[in-house]
Protein backbone atom coordinates (compact mmCIF):
# COMPACT_ATOMS: atom_id res chain seq x y z
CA UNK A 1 -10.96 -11.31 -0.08
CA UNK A 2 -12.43 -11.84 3.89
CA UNK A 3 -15.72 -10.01 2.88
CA UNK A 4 -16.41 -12.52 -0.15
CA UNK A 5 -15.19 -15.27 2.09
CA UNK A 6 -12.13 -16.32 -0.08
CA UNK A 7 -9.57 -18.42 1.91
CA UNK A 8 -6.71 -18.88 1.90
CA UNK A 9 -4.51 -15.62 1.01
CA UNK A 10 -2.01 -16.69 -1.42
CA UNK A 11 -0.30 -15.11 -4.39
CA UNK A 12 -2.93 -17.08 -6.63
CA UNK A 13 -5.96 -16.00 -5.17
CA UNK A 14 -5.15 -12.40 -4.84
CA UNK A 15 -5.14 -12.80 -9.14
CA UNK A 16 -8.09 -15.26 -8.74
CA UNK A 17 -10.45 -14.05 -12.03
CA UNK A 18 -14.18 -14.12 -11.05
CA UNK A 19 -16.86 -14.87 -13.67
CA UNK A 20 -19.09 -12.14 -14.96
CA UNK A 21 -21.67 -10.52 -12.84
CA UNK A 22 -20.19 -11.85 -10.03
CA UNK A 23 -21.42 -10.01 -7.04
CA UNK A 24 -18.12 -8.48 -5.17
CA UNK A 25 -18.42 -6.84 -1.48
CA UNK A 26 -16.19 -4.17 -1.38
CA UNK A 27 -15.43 -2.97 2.87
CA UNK A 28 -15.20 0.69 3.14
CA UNK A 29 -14.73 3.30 6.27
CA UNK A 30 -18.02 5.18 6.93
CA UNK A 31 -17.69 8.46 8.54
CA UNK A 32 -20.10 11.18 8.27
CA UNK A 33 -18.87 14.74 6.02
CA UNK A 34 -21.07 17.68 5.86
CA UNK A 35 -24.26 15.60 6.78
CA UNK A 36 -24.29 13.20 4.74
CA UNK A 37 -23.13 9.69 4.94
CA UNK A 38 -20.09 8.56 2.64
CA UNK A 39 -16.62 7.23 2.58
CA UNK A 40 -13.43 9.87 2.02
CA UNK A 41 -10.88 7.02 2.27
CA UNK A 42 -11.06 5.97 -1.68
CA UNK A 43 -8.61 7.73 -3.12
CA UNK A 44 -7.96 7.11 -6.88
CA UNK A 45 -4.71 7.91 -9.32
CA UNK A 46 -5.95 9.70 -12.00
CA UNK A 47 -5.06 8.23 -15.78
CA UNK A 48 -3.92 9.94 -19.01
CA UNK A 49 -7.26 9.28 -20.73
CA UNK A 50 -9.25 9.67 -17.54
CA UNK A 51 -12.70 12.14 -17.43
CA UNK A 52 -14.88 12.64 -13.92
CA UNK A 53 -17.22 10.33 -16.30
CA UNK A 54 -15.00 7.30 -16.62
CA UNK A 55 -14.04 7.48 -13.66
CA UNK A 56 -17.34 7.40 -12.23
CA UNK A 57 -18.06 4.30 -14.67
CA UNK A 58 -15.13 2.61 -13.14
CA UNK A 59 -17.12 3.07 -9.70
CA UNK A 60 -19.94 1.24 -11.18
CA UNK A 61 -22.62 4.02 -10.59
CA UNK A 62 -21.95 4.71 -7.13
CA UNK A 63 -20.91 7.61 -7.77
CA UNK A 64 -21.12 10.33 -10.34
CA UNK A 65 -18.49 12.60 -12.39
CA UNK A 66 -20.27 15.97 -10.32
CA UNK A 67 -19.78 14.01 -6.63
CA UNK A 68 -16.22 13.26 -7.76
CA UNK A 69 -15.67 17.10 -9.04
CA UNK A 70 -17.60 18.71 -5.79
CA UNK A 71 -15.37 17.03 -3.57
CA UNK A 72 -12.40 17.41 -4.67
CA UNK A 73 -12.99 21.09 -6.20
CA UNK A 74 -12.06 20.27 -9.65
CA UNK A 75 -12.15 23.56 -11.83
CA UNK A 76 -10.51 24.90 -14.58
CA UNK A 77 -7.54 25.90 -12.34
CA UNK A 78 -7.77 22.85 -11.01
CA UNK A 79 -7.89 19.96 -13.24
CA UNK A 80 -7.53 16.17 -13.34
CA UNK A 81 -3.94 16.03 -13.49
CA UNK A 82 -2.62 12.57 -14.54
CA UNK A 83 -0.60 10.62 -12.07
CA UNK A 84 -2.32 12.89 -9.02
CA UNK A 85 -5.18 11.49 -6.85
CA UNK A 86 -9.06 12.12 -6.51
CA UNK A 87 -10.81 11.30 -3.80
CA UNK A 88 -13.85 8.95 -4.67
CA UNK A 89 -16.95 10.09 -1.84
CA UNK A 90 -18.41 6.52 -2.16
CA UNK A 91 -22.14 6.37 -0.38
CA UNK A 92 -22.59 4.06 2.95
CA UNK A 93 -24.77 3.92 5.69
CA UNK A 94 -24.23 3.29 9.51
CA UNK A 95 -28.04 3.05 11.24
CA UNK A 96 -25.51 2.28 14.20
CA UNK A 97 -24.89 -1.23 12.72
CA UNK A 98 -28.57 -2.18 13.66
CA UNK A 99 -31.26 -3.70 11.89
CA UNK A 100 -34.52 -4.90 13.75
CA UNK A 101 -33.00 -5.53 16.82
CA UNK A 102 -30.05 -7.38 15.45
CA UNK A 103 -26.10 -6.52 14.45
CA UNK A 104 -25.95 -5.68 11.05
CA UNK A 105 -23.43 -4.02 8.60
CA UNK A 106 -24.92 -1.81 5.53
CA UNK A 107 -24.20 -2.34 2.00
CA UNK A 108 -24.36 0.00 -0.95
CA UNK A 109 -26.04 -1.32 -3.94
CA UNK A 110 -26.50 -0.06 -7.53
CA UNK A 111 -29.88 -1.33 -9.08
CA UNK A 112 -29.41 -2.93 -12.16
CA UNK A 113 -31.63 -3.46 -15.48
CA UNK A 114 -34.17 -5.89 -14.54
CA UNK A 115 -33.92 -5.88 -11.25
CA UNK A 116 -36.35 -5.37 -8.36
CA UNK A 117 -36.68 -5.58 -4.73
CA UNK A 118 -37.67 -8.79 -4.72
CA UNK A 119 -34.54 -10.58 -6.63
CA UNK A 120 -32.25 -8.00 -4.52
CA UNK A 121 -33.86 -9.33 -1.64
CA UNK A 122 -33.54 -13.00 -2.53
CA UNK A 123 -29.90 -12.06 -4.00
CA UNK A 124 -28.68 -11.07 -0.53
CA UNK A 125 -30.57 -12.90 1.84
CA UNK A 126 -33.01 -10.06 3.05
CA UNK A 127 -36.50 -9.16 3.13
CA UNK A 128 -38.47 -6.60 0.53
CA UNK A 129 -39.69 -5.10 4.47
CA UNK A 130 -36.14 -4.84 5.02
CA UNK A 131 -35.73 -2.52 1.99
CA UNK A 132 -38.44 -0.38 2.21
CA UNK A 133 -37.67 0.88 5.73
CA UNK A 134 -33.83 1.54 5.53
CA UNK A 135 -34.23 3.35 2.11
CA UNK A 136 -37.78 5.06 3.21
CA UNK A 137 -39.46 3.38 -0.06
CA UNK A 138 -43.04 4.03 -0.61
CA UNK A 139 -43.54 2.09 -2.97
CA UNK A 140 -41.74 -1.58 -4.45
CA UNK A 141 -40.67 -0.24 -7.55
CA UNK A 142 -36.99 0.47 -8.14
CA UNK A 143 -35.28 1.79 -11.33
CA UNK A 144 -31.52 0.99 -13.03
CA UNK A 145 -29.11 3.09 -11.47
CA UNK A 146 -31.00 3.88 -8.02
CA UNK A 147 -28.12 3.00 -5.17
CA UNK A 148 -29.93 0.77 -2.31
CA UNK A 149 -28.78 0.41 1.58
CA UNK A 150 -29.07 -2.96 2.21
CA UNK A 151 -28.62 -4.41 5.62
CA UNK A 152 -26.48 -7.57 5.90
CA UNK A 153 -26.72 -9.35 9.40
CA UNK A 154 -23.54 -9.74 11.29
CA UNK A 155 -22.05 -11.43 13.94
CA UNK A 156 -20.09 -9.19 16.79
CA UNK A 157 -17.96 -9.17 19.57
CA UNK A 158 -19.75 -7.54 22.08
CA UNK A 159 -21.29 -10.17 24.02
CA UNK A 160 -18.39 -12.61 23.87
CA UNK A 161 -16.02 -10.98 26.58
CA UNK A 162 -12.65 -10.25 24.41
CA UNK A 163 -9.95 -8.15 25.78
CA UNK A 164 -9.60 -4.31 24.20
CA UNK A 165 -10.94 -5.60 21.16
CA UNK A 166 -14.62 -5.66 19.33
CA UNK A 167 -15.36 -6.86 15.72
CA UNK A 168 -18.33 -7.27 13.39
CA UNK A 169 -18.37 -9.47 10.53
CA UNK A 170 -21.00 -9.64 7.83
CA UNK A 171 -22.65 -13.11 7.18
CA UNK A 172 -20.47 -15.26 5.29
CA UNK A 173 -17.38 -13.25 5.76
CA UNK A 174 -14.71 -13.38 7.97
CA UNK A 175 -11.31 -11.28 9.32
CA UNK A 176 -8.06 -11.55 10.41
CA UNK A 177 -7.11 -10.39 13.80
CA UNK A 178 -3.93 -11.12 16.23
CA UNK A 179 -1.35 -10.20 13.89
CA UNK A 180 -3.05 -12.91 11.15
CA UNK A 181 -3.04 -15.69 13.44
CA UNK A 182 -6.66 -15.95 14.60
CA UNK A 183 -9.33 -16.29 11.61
CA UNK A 184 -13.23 -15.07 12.82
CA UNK A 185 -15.93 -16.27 10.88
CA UNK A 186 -19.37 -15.25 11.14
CA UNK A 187 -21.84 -18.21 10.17
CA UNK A 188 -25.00 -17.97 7.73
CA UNK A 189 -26.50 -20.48 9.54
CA UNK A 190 -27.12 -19.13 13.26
CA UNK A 191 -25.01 -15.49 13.16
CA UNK A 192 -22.34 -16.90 15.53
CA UNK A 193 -18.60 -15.99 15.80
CA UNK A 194 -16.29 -18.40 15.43
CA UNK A 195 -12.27 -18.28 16.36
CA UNK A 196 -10.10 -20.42 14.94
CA UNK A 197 -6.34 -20.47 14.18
CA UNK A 198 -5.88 -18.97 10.66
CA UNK A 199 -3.36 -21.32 9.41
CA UNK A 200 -1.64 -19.03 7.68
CA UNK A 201 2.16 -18.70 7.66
CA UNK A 202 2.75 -16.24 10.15
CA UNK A 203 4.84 -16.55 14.00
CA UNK A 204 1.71 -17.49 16.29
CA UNK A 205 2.18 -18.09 20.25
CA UNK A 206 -0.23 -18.76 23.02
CA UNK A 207 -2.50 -20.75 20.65
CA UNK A 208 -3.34 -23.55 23.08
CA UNK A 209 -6.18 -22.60 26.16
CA UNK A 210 -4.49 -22.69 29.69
CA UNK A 211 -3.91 -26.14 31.87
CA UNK A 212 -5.73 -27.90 28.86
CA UNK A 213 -4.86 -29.84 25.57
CA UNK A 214 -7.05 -28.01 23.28
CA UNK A 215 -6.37 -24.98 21.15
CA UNK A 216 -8.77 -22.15 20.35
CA UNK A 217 -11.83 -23.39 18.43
CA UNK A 218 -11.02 -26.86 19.40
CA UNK A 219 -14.01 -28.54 21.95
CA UNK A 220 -14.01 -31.94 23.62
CA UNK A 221 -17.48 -33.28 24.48
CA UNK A 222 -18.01 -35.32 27.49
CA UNK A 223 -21.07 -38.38 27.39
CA UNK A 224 -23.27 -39.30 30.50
CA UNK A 225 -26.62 -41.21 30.93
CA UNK A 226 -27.98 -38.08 31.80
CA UNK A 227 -26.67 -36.09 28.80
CA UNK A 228 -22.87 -34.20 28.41
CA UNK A 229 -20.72 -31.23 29.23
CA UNK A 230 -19.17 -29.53 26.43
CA UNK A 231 -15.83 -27.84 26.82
CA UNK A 232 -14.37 -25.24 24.19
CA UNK A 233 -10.90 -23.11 24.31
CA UNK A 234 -12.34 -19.98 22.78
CA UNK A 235 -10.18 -16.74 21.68
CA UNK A 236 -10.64 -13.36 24.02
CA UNK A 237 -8.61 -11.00 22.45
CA UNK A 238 -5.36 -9.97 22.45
CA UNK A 239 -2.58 -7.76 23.90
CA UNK A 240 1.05 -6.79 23.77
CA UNK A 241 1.46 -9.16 20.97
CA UNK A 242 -0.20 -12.01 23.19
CA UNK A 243 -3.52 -14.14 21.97
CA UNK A 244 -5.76 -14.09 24.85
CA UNK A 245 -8.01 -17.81 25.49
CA UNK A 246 -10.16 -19.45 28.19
CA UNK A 247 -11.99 -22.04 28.38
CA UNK A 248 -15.87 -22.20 28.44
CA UNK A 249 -18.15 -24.86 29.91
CA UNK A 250 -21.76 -25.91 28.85
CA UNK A 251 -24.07 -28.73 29.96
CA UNK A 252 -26.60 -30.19 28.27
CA UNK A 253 -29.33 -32.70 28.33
CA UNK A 254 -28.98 -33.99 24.76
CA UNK A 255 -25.61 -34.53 22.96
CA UNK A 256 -24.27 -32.82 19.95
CA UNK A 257 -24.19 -36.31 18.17
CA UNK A 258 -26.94 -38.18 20.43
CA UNK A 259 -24.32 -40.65 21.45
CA UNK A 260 -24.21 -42.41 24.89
CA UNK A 261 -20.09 -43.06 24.89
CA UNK A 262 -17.41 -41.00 26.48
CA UNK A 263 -14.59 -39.01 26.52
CA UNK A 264 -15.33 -37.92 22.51
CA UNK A 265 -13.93 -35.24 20.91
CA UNK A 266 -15.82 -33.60 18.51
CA UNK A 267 -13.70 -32.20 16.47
CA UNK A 268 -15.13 -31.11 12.28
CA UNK A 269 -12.86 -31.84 9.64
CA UNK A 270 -10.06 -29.45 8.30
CA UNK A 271 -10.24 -27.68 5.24
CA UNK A 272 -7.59 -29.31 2.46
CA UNK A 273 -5.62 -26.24 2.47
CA UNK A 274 -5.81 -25.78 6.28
CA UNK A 275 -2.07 -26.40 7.23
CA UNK A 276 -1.67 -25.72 10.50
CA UNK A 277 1.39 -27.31 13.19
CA UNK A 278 -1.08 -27.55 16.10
CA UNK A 279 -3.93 -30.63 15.79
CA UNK A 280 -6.82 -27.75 15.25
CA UNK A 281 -10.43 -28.78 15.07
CA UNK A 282 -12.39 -26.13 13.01
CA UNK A 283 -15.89 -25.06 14.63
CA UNK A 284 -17.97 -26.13 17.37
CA UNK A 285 -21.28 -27.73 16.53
CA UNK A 286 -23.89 -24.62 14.85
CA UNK A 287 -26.98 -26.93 16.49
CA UNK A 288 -25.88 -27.50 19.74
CA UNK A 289 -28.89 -27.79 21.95
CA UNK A 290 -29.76 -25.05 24.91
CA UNK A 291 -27.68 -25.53 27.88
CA UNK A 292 -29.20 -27.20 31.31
CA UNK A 293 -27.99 -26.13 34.42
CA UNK A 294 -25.83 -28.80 36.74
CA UNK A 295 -29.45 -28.55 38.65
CA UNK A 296 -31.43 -29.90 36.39
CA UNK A 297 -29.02 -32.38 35.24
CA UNK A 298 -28.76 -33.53 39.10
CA UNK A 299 -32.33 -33.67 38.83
CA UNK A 300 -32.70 -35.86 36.30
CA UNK A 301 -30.33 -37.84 37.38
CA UNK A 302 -31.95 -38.69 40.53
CA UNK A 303 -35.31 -39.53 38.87
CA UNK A 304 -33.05 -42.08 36.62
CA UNK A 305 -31.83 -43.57 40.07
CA UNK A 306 -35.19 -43.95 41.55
CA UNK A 307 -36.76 -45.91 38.65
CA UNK A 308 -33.90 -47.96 38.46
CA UNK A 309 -34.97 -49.09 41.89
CA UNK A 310 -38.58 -49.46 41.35
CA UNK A 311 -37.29 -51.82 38.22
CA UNK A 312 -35.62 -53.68 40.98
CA UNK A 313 -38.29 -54.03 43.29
CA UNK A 314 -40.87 -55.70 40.58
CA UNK A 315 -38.09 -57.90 38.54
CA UNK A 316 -38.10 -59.56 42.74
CA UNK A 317 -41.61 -59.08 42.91
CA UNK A 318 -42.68 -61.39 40.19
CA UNK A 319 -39.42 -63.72 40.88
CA UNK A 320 -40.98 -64.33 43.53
CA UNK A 321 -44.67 -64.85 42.60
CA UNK A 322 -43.82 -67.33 40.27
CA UNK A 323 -41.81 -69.60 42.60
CA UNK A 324 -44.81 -69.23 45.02
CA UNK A 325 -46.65 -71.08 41.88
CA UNK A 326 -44.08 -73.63 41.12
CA UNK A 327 -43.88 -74.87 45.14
């Protein structure tokens, strides 16, 4: 439910029934047997009626009856055996969870009737370029039944100094970590991790940042004349059973909202089914401007100073040139 980005975890959405031809993402371990890249952690109880061809159907294409028999050595001494397991060698690709530069997590995708790399492309939220270099296409076409890599940006924990832990989450997904108490949510718009407190109903300690009011993924927002400082409480990790927080300051020349007042909090509003005992405000601002160093903010303001003076100095100027006229 986390990869298609369905919140919250209950009883009734775990038996949620999606409409036809819905497009499901399906998270799978990748490791690397004999060579070639595919998943050994699918294992499947074989049926009665079952064949290696229905079962392959049930895989939707990824994977055929003679990958399924190869595998797991299926002979005539050694049948499918009803109520015993298979092992289902589901294709995946790694490319070290890069694409052009950028974190990204791969997807395995069966071409259907009708389609080409175009609507795949548009379907996902990739480029045809995209396609052709991670499946080594010469050409555009495609044909029904031909299984696609497809690389799906993510957002990761690498640059965001956590403690003994490191994520990646596909756009428009998100996870679970710290025992179900922290929710991490990577953003279509600008591939950014965000933290938040799940909400769910779980024991959850050490939610609020150090010698401040504001839990993790709460920020308060600070006006000036000369523009604001941003403060956030932002999750690091965890450890021993402990959720890990800090705060994190940012100036900037131009406000979030482009307000002048102060002492805001800008806080987005919570979900309806967000129940939560803390006061939690869900994610920062996605367009926050660049950050300015306190230099250039110093700067400024001493500029703002100086033609406040020079104001000054003509409003007595022409005070005084028009009494000059009036004696």
């Amino acid at each position: 439910m986390a990869s298609n980005s369905i919140f919250p975890i209950t009883e009734s959405s775990a038996h949620q029934i999606l409409s036809a031809k819905s497009l499901v993402k399906i998270p799978i371990s990748c490791s690397c047997v004999d060579g070639i890249r595919r998943s050994m952690s699918i294992l499947y109880t074989v049926h009665a009626s079952d064949t290696l061809a229905t079962i392959s159907d049930g895989y939707g294409g990824l994977v055929s009856g003679e990958q399924i028999k190869s595998v797991n050595s299926i002979n005539a001494t050694n049948p499918l055996t009803s109520g015993g397991t298979v092992v289902i060698p589901l294709p995946c690709t790694c490319f070290n969870n890069l694409n052009n530069g950028g974190t990204a997590i791969y997807m395995s995708y069966v071409v259907k009737r009708g389609e080409s790399l175009r609507s795949i492309a548009t379907m996902i939220g990739t480029t045809i370029s995209d396609l052709e270099t991670v499946n080594g296409l010469g050409e555009t076409q495609v044909d029904s039944g031909d299984i696609l890599s497809i690389p799906i940006a993510a957002c990761s924990s690498a640059t965001l100094n956590w403690y003994n832990e490191s994520m990646m989450v596909p756009n428009g997904s998100y996870t679970l970590t710290a025992s179900n108490c922290i929710k991490c949510t990577c953003e279509s718009m600008d591939i950014k991790m965000r933290c938040v407190p799940s909400g769910l109903d779980v024991p959850c300690y050490n939610l609020r940042c150090k010698g401040s009011n504001l839990i993790i993924g709460d920020e308060y927002v600070e006006h000036s004349k000369t523009g604001c400082n941003v403060s956030q409480c932002v999750y690091r990790g965890h450890r021993g059973g402990k959720i890990l927080s800090s705060m994190k300051n940012s100036s900037y020349l131009q406000c979030p909202d482009n307000q002048s007042h102060s002492g805001v909090s800008c806080s987005p509003s919570l979900s309806p089914y967000h129940v939560d005992p803390f006061v939690v405000s869900p994610k920062p601002s996605s367009f926050l401007p660049l950050p300015v160093s306190k230099a250039a903010l110093s700067t400024r303001a001493t500029f703002g100073r100086v033609d406040q003076i020079l104001i000054n100095v003509l409003q007595l100027f022409v005070l005084k040139f028009i009494l000059y006229f009036l004696i």
